[in-house]
C-alpha atoms as a PDB file:
ATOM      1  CA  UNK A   1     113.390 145.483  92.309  1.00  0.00           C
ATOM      2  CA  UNK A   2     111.330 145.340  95.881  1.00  0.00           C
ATOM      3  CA  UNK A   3     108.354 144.865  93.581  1.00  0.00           C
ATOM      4  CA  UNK A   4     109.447 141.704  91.582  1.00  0.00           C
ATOM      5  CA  UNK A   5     111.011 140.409  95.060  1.00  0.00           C
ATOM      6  CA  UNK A   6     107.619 140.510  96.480  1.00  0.00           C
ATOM      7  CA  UNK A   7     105.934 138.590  93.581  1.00  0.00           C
ATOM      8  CA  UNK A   8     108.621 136.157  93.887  1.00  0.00           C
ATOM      9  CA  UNK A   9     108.301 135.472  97.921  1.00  0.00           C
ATOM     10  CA  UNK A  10     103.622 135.668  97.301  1.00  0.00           C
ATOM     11  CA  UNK A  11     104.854 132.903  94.840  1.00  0.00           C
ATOM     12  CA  UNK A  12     106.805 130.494  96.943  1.00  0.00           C
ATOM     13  CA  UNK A  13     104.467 131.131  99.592  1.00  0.00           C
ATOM     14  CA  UNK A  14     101.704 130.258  97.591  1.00  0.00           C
ATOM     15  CA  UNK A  15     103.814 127.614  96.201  1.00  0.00           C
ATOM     16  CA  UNK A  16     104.170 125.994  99.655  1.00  0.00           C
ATOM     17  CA  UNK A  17     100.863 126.211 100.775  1.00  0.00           C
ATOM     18  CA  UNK A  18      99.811 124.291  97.898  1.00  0.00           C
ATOM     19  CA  UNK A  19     102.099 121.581  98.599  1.00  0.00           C
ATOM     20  CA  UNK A  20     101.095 121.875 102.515  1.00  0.00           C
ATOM     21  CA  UNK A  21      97.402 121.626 101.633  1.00  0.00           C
ATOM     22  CA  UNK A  22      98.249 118.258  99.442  1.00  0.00           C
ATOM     23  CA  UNK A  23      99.910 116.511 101.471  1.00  0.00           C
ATOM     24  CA  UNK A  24      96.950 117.320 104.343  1.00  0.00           C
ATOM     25  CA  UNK A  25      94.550 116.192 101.466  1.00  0.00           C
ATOM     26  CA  UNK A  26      96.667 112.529 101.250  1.00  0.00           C
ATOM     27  CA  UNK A  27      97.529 111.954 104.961  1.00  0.00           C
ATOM     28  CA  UNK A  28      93.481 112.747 105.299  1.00  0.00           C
ATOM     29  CA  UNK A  29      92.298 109.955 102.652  1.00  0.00           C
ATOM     30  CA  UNK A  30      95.409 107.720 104.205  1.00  0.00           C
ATOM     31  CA  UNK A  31      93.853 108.201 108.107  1.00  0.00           C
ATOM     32  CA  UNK A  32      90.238 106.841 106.725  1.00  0.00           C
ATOM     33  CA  UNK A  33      91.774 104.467 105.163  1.00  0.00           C
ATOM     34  CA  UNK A  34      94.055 103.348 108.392  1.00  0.00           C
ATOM     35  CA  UNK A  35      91.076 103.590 110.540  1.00  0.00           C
ATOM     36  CA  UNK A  36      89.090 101.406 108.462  1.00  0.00           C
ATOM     37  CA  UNK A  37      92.011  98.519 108.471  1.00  0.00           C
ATOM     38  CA  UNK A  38      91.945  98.872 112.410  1.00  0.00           C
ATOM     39  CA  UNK A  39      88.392  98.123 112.648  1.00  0.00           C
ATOM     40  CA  UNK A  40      89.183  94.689 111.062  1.00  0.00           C
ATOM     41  CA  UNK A  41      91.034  93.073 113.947  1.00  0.00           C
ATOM     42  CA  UNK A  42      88.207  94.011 116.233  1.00  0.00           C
ATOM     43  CA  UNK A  43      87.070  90.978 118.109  1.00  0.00           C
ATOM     44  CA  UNK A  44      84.135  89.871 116.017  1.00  0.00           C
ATOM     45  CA  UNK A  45      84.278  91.849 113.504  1.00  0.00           C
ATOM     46  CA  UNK A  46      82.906  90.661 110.331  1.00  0.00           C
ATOM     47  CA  UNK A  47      84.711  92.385 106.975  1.00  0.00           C
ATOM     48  CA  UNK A  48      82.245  93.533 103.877  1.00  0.00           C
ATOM     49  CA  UNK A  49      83.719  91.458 100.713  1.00  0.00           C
ATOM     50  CA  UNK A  50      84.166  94.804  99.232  1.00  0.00           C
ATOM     51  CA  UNK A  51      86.108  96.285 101.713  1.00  0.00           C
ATOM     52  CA  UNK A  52      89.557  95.160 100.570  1.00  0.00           C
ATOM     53  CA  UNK A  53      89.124  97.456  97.374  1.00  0.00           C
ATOM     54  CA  UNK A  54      87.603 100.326  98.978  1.00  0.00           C
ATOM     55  CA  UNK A  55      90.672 100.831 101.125  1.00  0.00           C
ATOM     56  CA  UNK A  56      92.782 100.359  98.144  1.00  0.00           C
ATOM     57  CA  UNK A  57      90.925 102.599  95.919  1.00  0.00           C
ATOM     58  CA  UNK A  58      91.103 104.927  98.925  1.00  0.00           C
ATOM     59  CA  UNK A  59      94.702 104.728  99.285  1.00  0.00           C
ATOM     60  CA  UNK A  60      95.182 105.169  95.483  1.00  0.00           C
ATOM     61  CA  UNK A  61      93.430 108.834  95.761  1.00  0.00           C
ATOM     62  CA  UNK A  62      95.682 109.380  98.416  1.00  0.00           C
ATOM     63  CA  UNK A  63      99.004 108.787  96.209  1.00  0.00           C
ATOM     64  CA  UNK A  64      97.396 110.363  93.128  1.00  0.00           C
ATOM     65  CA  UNK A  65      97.612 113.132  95.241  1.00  0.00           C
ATOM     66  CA  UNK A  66     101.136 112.879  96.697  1.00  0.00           C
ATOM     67  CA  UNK A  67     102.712 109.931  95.016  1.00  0.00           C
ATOM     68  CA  UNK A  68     105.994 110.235  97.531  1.00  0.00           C
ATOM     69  CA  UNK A  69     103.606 109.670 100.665  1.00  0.00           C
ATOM     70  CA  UNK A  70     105.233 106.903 103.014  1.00  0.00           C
ATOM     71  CA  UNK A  71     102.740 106.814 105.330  1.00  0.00           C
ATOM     72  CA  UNK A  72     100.189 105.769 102.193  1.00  0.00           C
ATOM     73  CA  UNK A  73     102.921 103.409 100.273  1.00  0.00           C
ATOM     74  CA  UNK A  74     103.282 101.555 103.739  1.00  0.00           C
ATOM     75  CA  UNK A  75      99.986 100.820 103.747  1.00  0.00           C
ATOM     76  CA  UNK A  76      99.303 100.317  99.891  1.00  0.00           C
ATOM     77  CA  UNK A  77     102.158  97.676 100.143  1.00  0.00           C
ATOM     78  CA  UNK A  78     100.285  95.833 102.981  1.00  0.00           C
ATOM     79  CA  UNK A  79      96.819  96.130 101.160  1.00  0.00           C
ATOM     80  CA  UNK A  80      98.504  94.499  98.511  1.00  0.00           C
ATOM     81  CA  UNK A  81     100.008  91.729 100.108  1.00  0.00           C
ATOM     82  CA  UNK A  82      96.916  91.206 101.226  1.00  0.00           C
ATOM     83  CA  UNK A  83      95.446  90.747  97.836  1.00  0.00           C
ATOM     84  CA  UNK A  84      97.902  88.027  97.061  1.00  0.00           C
ATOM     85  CA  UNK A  85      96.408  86.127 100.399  1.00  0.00           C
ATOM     86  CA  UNK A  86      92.893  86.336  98.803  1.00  0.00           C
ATOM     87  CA  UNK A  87      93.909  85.877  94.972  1.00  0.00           C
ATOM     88  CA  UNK A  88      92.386  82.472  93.490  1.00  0.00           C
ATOM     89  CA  UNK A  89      94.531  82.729  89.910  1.00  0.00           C
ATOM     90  CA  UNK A  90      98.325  82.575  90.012  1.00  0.00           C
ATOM     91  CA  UNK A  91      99.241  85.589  88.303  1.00  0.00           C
ATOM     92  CA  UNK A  92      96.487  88.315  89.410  1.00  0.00           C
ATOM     93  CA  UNK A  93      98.736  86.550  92.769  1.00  0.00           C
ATOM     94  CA  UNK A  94     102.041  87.832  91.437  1.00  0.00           C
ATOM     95  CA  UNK A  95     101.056  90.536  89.645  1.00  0.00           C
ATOM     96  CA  UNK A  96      99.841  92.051  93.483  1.00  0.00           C
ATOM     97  CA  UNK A  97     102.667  90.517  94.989  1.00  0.00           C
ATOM     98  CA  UNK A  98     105.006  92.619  92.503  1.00  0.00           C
ATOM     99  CA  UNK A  99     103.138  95.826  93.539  1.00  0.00           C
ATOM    100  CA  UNK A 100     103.863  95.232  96.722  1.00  0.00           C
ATOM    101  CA  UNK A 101     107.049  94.931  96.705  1.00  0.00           C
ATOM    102  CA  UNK A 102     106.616  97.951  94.536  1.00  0.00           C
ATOM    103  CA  UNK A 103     104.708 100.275  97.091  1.00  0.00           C
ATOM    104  CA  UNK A 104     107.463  99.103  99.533  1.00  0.00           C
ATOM    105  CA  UNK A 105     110.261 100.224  97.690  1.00  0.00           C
ATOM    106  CA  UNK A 106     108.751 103.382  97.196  1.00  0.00           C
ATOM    107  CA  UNK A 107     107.961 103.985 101.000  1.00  0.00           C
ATOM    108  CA  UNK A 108     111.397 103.181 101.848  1.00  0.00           C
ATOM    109  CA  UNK A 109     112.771 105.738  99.656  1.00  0.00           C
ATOM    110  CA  UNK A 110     110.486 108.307 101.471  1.00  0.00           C
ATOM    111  CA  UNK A 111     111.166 106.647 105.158  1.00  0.00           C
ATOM    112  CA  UNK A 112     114.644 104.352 105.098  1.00  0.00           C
ATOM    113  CA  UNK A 113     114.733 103.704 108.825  1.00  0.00           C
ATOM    114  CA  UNK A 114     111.116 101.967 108.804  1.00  0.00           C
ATOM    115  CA  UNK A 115     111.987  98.607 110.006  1.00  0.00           C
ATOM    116  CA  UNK A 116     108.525  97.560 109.908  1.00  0.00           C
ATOM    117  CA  UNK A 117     108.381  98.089 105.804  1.00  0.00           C
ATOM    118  CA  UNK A 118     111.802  96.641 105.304  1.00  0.00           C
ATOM    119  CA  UNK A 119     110.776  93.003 106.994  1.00  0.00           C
ATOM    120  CA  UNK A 120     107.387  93.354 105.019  1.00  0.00           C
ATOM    121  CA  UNK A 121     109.690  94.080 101.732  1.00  0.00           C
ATOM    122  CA  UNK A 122     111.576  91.003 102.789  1.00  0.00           C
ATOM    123  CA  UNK A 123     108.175  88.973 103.153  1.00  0.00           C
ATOM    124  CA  UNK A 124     107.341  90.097  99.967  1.00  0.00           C
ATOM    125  CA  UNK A 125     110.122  89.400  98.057  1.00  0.00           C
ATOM    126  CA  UNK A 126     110.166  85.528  99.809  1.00  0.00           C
ATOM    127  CA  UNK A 127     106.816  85.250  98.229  1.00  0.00           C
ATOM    128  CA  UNK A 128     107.812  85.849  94.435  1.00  0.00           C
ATOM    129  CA  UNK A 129     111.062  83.532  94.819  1.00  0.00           C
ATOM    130  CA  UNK A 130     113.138  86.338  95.046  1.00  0.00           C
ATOM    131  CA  UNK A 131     115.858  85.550  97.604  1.00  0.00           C
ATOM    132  CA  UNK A 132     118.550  87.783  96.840  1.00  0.00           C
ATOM    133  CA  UNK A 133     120.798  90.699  97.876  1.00  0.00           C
ATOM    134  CA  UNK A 134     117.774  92.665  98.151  1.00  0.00           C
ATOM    135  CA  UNK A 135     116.004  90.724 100.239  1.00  0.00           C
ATOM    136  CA  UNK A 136     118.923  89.588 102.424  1.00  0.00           C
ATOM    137  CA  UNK A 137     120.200  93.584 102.719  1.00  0.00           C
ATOM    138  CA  UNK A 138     115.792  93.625 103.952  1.00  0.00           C
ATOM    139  CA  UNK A 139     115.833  91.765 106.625  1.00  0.00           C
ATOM    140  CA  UNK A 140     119.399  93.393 107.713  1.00  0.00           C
ATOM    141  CA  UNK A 141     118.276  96.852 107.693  1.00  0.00           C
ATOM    142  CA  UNK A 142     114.990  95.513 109.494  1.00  0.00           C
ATOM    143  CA  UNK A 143     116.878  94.174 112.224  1.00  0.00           C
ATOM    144  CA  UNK A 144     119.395  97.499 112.093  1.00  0.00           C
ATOM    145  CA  UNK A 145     116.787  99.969 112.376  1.00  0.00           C
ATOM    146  CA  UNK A 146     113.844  97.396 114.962  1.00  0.00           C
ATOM    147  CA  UNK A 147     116.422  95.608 117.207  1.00  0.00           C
ATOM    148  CA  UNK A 148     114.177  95.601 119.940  1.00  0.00           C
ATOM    149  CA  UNK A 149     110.846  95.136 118.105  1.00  0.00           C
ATOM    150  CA  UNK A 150     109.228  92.139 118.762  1.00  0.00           C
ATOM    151  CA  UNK A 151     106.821  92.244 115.618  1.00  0.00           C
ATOM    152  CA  UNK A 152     109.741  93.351 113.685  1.00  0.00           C
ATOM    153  CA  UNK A 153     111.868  90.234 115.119  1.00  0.00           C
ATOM    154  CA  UNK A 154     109.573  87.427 115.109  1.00  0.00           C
ATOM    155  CA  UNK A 155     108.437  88.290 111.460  1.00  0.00           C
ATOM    156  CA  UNK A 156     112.776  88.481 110.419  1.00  0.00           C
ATOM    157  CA  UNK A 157     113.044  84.934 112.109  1.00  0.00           C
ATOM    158  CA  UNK A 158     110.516  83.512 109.978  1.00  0.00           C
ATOM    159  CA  UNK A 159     111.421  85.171 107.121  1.00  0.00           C
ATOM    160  CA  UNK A 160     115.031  84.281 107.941  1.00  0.00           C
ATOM    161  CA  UNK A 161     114.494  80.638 108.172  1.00  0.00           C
ATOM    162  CA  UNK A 162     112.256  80.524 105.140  1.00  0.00           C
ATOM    163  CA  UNK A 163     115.198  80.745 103.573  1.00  0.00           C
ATOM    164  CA  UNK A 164     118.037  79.411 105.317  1.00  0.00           C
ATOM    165  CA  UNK A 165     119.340  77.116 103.230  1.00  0.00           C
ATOM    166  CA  UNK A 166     120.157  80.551 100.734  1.00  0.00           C
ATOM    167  CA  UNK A 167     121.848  82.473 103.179  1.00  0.00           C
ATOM    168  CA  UNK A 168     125.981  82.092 103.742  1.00  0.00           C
ATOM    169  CA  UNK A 169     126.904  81.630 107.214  1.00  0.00           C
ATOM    170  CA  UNK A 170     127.069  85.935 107.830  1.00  0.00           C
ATOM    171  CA  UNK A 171     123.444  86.120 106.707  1.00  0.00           C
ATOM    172  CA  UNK A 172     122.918  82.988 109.201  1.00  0.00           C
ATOM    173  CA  UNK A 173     123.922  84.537 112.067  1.00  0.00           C
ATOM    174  CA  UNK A 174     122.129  87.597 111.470  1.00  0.00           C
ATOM    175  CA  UNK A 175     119.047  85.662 111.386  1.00  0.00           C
ATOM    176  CA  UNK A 176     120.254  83.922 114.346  1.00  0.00           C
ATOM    177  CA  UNK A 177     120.500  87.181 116.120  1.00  0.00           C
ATOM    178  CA  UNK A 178     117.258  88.162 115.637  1.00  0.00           C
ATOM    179  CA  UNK A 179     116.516  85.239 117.216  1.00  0.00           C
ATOM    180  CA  UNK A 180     118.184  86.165 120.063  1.00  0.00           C
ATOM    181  CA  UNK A 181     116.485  89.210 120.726  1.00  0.00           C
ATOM    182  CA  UNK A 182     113.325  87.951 120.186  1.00  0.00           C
ATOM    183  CA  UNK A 183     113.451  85.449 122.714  1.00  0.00           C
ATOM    184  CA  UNK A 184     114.134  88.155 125.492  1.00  0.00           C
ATOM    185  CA  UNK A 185     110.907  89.519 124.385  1.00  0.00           C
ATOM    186  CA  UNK A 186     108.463  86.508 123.563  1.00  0.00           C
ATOM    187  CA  UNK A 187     109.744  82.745 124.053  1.00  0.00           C
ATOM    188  CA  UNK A 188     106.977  81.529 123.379  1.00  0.00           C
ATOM    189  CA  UNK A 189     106.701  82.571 119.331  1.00  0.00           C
ATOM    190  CA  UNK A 190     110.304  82.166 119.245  1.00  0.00           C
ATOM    191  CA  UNK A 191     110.216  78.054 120.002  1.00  0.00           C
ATOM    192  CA  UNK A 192     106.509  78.103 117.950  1.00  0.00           C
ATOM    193  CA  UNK A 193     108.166  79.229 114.907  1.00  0.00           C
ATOM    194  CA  UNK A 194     111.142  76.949 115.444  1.00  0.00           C
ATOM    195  CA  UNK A 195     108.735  74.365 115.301  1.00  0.00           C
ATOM    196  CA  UNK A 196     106.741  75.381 112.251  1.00  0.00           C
ATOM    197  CA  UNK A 197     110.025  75.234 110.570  1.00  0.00           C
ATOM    198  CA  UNK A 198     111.135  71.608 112.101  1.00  0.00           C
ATOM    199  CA  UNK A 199     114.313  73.256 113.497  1.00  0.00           C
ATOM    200  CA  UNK A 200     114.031  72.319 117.300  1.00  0.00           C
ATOM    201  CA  UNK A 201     117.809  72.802 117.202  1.00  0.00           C
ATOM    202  CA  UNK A 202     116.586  76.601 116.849  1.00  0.00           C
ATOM    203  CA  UNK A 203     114.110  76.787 120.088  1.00  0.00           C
ATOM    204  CA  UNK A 204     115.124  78.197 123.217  1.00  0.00           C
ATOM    205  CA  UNK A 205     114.931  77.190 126.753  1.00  0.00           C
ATOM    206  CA  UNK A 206     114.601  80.365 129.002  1.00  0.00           C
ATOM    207  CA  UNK A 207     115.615  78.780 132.181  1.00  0.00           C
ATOM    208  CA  UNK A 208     118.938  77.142 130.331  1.00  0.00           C
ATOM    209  CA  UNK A 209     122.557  78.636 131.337  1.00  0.00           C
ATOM    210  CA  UNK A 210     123.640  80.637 128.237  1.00  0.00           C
ATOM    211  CA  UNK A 211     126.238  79.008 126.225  1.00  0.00           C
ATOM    212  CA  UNK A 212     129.646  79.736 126.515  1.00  0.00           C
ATOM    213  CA  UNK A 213     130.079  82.545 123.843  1.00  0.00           C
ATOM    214  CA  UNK A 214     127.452  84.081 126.004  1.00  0.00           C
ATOM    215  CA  UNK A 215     124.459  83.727 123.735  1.00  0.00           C
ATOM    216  CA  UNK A 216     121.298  82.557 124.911  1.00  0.00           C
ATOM    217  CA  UNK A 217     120.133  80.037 122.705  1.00  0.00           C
ATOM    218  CA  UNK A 218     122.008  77.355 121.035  1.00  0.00           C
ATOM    219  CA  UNK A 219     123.693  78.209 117.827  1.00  0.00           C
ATOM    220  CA  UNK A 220     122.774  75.309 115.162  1.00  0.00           C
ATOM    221  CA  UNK A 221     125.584  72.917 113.329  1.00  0.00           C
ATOM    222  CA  UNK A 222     124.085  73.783 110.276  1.00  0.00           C
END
């Protein structure tokens, strides 16, 4: 009895350290990867035309190894996106938009409360047409889980008013509340974005008197 409880524990250890070792294997080929995508915002920085699919084949080895890795979906998602930015056919386009929204999925699975990855799904799913549930429950949870993120905030908005005209007056004012919390944080990309999407009825004057339901922007007629 002691004997076949030992093989059993030498096998779940061995069991987990397998598992341990993989995931260290992923999150290592995922950190290259990461580092190499922060090197591209680097003033001056010039990026290699190649470099797009090197971080994507990178990130690939990563989830061949652990296909449930968030940290690598996040960032397969973005890589994606940005494929669809750089795409000169319509449908290679859609087709990366659809993985995407895919890898996004996925990661949110793994990591629900990752407000950053639920705006980006939201993005996403604006791109293909697809303003739905889905991508209304996206930008909710974004704004449930980031309510004090800026770059979680400012990206709702314009998500938000990309497709106003879709959204019932509940989905309205949760756009409209992101607005509202944004502006406490950056004006100044508040009232730009207002602007970009001809709503000056939208922008925000920081030295106005709030209105008298206490908000501190206008709320819009329509």
């Amino acid at each position: 009895m002691m004997r076949r409880l030992s093989v059993l524990l030498i096998s779940v250890l061995c069991a987990l350290s397998f598992l341990a070792a993989r995931q260290t294997l992923s999150d290592f080929y995922t950190h290259t990867a990461a580092l190499e995508i922060e090197t591209w915002s680097r003033p001056g920085f010039r990026r290699e035309a190649n470099a797009l699919p090197q971080v994507i084949e990178r990130l690939g080895w990563a989830l061949a190894i652990a296909p449930d890795n968030a940290w690598a979906l996040e960032f397969m998602g973005a890589m994606q996106f940005e494929t669809v930015r750089r795409a000169t056919e319509p449908q290679a386009a859609v087709a990366a938009a659809r993985e995407s929204r895919d890898s996004y999925r996925r990661a949110l699975r793994q990591r629900p409360t990752a407000s950053q990855t639920w705006v980006n799904l939201a993005l996403v799913k604006q791109s293909l047409g697809e303003i739905d549930d889905e991508f209304f429950t996206a930008l909710e949870q974004s704004a449930r889980y980031g309510p004090w993120e800026p770059p979680v905030l400012l990206l709702g908005l314009q998500t938000g008013l990309g497709a106003w005209d879709q959204a019932n007056p509940v989905r309205r004012e949760l756009i409209l509340g992101m607005r509202d919390r944004a502006v406490q944080r950056d004006v100044a990309s508040v009232n730009r974005i207002a602007r970009d999407y001809n709503r000056p009825d939208l922008a925000c004057d920081p030295k106005a008197p709030k209105s008298a339901d206490g908000k501190p922007c206008p709320r819009p007629s329509s």
